[in-house]
Protein backbone atom coordinates (compact mmCIF):
# COMPACT_ATOMS: atom_id res chain seq x y z
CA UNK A 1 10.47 22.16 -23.18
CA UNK A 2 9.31 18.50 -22.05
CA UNK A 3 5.82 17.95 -23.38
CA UNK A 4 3.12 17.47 -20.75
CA UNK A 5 1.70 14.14 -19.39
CA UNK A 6 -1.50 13.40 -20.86
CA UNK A 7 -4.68 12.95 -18.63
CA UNK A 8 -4.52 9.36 -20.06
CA UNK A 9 -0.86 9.02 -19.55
CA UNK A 10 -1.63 10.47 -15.57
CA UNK A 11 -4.19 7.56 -15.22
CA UNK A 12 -2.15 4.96 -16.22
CA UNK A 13 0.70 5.89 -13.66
CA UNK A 14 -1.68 6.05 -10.65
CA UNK A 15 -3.35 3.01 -11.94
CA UNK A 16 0.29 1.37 -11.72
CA UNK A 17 1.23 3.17 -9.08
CA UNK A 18 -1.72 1.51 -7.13
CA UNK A 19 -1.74 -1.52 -8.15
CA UNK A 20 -2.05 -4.08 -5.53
CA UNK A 21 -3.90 -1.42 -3.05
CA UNK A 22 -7.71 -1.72 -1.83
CA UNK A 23 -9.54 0.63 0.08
CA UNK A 24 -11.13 -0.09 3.39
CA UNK A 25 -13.70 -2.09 1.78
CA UNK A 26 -11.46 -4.49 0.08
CA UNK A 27 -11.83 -2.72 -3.27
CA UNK A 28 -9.37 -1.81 -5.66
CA UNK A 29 -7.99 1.50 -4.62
CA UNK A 30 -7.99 2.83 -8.25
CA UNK A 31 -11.67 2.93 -8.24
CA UNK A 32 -11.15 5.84 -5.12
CA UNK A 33 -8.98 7.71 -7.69
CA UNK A 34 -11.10 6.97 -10.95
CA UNK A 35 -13.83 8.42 -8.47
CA UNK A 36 -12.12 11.63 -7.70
CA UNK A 37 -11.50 12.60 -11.14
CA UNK A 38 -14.95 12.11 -12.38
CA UNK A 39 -15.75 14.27 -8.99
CA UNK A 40 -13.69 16.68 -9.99
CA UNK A 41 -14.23 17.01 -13.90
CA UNK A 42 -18.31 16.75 -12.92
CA UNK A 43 -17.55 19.41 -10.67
CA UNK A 44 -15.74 21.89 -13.65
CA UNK A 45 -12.34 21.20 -12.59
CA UNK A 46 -9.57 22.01 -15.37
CA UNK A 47 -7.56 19.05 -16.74
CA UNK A 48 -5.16 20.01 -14.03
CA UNK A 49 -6.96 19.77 -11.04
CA UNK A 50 -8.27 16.25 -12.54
CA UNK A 51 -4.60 15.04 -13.02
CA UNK A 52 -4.09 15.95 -9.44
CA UNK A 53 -6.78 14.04 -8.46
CA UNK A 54 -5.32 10.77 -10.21
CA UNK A 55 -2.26 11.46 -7.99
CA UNK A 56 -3.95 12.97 -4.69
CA UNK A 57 -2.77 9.87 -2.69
CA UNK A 58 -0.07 8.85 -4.61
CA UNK A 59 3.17 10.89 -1.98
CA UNK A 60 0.93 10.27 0.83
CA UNK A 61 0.85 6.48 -0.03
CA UNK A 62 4.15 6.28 -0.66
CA UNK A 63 3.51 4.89 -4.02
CA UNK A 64 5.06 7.91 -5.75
CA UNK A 65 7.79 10.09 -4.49
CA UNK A 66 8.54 13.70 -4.28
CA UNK A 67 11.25 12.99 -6.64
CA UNK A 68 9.13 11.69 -9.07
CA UNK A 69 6.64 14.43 -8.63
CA UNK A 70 9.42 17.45 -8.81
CA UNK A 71 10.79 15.67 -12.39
CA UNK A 72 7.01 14.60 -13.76
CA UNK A 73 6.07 16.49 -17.07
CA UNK A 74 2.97 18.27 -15.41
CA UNK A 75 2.16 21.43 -14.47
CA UNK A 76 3.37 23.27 -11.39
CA UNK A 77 -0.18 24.10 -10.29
CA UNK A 78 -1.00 19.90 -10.69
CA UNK A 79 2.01 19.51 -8.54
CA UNK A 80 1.20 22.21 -6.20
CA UNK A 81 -1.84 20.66 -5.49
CA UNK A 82 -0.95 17.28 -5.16
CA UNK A 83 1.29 18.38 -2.83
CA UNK A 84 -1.25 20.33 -0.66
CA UNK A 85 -3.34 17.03 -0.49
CA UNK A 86 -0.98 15.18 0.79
CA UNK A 87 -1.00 15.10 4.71
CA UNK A 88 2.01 14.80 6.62
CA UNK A 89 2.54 12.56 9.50
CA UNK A 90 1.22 13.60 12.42
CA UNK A 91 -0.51 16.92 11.16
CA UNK A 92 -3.21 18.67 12.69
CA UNK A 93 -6.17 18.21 10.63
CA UNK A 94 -6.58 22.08 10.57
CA UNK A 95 -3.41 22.49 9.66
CA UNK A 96 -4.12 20.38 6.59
CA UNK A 97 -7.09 22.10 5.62
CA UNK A 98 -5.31 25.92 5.91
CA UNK A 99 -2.72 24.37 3.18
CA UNK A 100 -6.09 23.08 0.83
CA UNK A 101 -7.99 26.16 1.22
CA UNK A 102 -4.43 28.17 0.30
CA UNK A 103 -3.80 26.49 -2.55
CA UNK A 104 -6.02 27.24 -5.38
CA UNK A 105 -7.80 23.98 -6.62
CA UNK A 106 -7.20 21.98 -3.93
CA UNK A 107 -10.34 22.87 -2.16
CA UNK A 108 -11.92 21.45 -4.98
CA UNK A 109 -10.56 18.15 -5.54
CA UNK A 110 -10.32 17.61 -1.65
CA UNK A 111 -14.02 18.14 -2.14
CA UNK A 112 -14.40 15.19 -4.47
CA UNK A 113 -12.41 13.09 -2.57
CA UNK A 114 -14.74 13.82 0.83
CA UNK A 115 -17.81 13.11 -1.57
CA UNK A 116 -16.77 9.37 -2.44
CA UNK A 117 -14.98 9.14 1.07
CA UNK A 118 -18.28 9.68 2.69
CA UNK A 119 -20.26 8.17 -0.11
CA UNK A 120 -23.04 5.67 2.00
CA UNK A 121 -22.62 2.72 -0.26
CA UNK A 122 -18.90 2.72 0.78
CA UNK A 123 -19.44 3.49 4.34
CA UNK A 124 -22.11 0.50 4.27
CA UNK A 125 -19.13 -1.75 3.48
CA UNK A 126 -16.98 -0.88 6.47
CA UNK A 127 -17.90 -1.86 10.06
CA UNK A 128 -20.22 0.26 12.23
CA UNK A 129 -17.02 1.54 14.39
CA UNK A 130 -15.17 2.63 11.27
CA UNK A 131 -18.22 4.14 9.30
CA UNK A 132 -18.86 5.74 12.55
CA UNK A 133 -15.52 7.24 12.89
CA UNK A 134 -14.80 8.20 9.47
CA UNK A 135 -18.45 9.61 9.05
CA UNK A 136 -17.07 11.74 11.94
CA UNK A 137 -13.27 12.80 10.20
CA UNK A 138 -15.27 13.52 6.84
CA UNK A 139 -17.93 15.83 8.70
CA UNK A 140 -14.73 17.92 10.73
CA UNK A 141 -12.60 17.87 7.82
CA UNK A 142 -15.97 19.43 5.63
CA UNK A 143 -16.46 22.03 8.46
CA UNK A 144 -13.01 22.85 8.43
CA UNK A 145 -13.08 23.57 4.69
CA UNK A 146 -16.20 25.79 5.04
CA UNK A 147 -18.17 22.76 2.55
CA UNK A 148 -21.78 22.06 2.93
CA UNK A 149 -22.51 18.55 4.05
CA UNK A 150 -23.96 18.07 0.26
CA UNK A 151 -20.35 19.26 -1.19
């Protein structure tokens, strides 16, 4: 049986996988990530769900493959909920949401990515449009995973 990928060993792919990308504000897009699994551990997520949070972007990014993910030494749950956070083109955000809120975990680390999505000091960097609109996607997408506006 093949050994599974550390939590270390997880960060260090992402951080590769990433490398290169900035979020809207120009900053390294590995910050996002680093951000999500401190979300998620703060938030008493297992090892798992914080592994999955290193990767939530990573198929939907392009930056890792399903191939990759199918042959990765992690859990099935990590990779079940990796795969429920990735959207696919041209889905409904509701849609979306049903496949976090029936996978277990993904609610959660979905969570912690809305929480540094919507984060003000990020928002702050973007221009009023954007912050505007995404302020607006992050709300809906909260709503539509029955979240608090302080989750």
């Amino acid at each position: 049986m093949q050994q599974k990928m550390s939590l270390a060993e997880v960060e260090a792919v992402a951080r590769a996988a990433h490398a290169g990308q900035t979020d809207k504000a120009g900053l390294p897009y590995a910050e996002h990530l680093s951000a999500v699994a401190e979300g998620v551990r703060s938030r008493g997520g297992s090892d798992e769900l914080v592994a999955a949070a290193w990767l939530h972007d990573a198929l939907e990014d392009g930056v890792l493959s399903e191939e990759w993910l199918d042959t990765a030494a992690l859990t099935q749950h990590t990779k079940d909920v990796v795969r429920a956070m990735t959207k696919r083109p041209g889905e409904e955000p509701e849609a979306y949401a049903h496949r976090i809120l029936a996978t277990p975990g993904a609610r959660l680390v979905k969570t912690a990515d809305l929480a540094h999505n919507a984060d003000p000091g990020r928002l702050a960097a973007l221009d009023r449009p954007t912050a505007r609109r995404l302020t607006q996607k992050y709300a809906a997408m909260r709503e539509h995973l029955g979240l608090a506006a302080d989750d």
